[in-house]
Protein backbone atom coordinates (compact mmCIF):
# COMPACT_ATOMS: atom_id res chain seq x y z
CA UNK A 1 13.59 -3.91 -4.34
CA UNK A 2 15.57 -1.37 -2.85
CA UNK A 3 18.07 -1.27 0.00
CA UNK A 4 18.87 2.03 2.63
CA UNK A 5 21.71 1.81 1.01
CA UNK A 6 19.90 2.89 -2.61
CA UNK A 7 21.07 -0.79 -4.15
CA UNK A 8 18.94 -2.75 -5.98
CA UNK A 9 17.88 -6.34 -5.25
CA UNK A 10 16.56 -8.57 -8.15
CA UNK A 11 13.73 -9.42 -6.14
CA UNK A 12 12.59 -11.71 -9.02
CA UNK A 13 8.95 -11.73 -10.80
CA UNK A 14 6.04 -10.02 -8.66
CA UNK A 15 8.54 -8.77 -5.90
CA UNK A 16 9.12 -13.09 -5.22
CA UNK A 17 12.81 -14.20 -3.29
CA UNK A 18 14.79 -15.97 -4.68
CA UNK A 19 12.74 -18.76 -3.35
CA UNK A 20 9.71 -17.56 -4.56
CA UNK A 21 8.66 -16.77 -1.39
CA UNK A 22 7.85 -12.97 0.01
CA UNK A 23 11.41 -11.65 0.91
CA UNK A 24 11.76 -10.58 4.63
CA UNK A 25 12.44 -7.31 4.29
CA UNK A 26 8.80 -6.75 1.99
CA UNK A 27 6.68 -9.16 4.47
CA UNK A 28 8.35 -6.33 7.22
CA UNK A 29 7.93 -3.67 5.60
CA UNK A 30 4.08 -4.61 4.68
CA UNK A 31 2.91 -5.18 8.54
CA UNK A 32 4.40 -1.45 9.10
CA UNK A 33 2.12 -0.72 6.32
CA UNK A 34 -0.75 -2.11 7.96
CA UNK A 35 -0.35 -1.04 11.38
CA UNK A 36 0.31 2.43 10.21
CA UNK A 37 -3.27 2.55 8.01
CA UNK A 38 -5.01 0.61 11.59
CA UNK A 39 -4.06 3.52 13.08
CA UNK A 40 -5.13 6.01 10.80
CA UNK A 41 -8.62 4.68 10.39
CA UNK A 42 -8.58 4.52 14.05
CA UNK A 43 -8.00 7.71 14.44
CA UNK A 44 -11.11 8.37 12.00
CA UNK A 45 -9.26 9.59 8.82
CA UNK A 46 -11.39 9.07 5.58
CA UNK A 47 -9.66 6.36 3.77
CA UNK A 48 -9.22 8.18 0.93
CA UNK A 49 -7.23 10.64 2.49
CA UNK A 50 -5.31 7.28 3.97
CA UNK A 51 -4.50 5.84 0.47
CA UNK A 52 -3.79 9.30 -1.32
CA UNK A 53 -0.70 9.66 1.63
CA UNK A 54 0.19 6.49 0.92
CA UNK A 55 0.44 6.39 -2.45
CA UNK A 56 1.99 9.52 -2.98
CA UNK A 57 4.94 8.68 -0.11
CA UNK A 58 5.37 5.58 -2.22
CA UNK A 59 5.64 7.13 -5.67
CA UNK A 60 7.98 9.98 -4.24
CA UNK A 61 9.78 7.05 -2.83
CA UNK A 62 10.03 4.86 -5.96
CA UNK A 63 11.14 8.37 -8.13
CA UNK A 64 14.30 8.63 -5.74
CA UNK A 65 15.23 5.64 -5.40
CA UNK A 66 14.71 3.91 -9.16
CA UNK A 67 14.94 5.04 -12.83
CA UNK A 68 11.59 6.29 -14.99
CA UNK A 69 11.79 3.13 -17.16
CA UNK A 70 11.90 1.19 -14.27
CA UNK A 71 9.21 2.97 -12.06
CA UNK A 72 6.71 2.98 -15.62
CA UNK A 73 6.96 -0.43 -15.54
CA UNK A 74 5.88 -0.94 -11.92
CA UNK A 75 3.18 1.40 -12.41
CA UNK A 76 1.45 -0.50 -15.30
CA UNK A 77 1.53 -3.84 -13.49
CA UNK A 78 -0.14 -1.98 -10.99
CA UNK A 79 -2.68 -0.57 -13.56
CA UNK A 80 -3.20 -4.17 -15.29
CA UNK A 81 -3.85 -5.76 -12.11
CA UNK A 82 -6.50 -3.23 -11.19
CA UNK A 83 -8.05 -3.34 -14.95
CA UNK A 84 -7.90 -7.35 -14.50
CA UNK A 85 -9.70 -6.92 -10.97
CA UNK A 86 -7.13 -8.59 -9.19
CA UNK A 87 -7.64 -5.60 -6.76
CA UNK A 88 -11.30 -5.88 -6.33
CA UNK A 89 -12.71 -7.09 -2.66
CA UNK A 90 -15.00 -9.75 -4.95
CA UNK A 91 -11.50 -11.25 -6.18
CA UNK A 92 -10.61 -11.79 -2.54
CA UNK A 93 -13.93 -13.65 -1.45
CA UNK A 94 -13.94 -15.57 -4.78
CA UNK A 95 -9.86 -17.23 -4.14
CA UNK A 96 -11.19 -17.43 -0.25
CA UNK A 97 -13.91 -19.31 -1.22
């Protein structure tokens, strides 16, 4: 995780504290998240168009504020939790349920 200041936390495995809980800066910084997409459906923009601007603030984030290796990495953890469905809205009924 990343600071303003551009230092880097060891936030641990899976973004976890210390702890193993969610840090409070990432719990923060994921209700601004959500308020700002509420808003933007409510304002009837397609979602698409919602998680393409999202996605590509956070990736020209990431790319100044971390190295390629580092970035690559987050990317395919990313890309194996999609290809493991971990992403999919059935995953979230079925650990719900």
């Amino acid at each position: 995780m990343t600071d303003t200041k551009n230092t880097t936390h060891d936030a641990g495995p899976a973004g976890a504290g210390q702890d193993g809980g969610i840090p409070a800066e990432l719990s923060h910084c994921g209700a601004v998240v959500d308020k700002a997409i509420e808003y933007m459906l409510g304002e009837n923009l397609p979602p698409l168009a919602v998680s393409s601007a999202l996605l590509g603030g956070a990736l020209g984030l990431l790319s100044r504020t971390m190295g390629k290796d580092a970035m690559q990495a987050m990317l395919e953890n990313a890309l194996h939790s999609v290809q493991a469905g971990e992403l999919h809205p059935e995953h979230d009924r079925v650990g719900k349920n």
